[in-house]
Protein backbone atom coordinates (compact mmCIF):
# COMPACT_ATOMS: atom_id res chain seq x y z
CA UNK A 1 39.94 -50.67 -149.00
CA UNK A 2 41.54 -51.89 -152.32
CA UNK A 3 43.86 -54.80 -152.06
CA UNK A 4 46.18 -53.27 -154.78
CA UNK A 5 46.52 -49.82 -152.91
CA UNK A 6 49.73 -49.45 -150.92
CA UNK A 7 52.16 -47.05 -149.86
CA UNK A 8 56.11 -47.41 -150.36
CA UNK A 9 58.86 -44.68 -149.96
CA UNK A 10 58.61 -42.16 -147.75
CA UNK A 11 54.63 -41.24 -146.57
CA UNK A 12 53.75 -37.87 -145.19
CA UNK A 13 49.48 -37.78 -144.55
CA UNK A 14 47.95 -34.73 -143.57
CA UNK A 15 44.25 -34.88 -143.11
CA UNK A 16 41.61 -32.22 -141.38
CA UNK A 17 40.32 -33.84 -138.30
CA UNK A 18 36.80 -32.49 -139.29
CA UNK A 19 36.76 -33.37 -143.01
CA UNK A 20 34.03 -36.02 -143.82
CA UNK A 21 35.69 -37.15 -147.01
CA UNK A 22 39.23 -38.65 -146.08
CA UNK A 23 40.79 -39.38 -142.47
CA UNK A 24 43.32 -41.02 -141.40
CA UNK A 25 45.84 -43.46 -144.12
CA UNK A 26 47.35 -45.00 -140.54
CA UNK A 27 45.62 -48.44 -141.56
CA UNK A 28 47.63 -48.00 -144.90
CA UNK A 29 50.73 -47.77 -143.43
CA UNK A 30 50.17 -51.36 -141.64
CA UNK A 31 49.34 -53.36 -144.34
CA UNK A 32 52.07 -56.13 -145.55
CA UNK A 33 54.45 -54.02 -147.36
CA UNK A 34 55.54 -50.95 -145.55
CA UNK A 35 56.53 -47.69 -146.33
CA UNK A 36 59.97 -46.93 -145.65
CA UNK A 37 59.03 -43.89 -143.71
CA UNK A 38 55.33 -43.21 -142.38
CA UNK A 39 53.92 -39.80 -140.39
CA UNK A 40 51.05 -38.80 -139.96
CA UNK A 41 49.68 -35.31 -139.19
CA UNK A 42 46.07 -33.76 -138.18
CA UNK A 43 44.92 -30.03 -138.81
CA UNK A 44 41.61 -28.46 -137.28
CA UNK A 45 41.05 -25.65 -139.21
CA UNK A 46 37.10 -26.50 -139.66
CA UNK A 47 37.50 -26.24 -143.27
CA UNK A 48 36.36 -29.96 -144.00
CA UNK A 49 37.75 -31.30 -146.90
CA UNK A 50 38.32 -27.97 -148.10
CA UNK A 51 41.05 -27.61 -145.79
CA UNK A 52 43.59 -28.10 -148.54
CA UNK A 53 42.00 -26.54 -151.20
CA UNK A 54 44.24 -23.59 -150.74
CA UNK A 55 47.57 -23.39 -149.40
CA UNK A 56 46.59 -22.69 -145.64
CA UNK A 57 49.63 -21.94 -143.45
CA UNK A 58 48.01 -24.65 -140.87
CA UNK A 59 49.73 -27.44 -143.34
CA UNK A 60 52.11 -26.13 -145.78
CA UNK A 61 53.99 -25.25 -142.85
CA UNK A 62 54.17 -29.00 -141.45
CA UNK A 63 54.77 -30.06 -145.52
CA UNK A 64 58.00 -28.01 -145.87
CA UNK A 65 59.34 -29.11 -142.25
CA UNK A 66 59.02 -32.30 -143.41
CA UNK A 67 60.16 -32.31 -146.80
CA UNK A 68 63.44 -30.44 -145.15
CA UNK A 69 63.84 -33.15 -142.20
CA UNK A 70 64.05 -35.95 -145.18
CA UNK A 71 67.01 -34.26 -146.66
CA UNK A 72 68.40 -34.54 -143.25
């Protein structure tokens, strides 16, 4: 993991629990400096990494009720 990678503000992840590519960003979210916010969310659509290719309803569903909880 890069030393100068790091998350700040508010952190939404979303990653496909079958995708081979990218998985969970929890580690991130523990390194020294925080983000201010930090959830994390797992599809299974068994699209891989091409789970987000397209706008699937399977996460742009959990985006939006997130994005309209932080104006809460």
């Amino acid at each position: 993991m890069p030393s100068q990678l790091r998350l700040t503000g508010h952190v939404l992840s979303v990653y496909e629990s079958s995708d081979t590519l990218a998985t969970s960003c929890q580690s991130l979210s523990e390194l020294t400096e925080q983000p201010q916010s930090f959830k994390e969310l797992k599809i299974a659509t068994g699209k891989l990494h091409g789970a987000f290719y397209l706008p699937h309803v399977e996460w742009v569903e959990l985006v939006m009720d997130w994005v309209h909880q932080a104006g809460d």
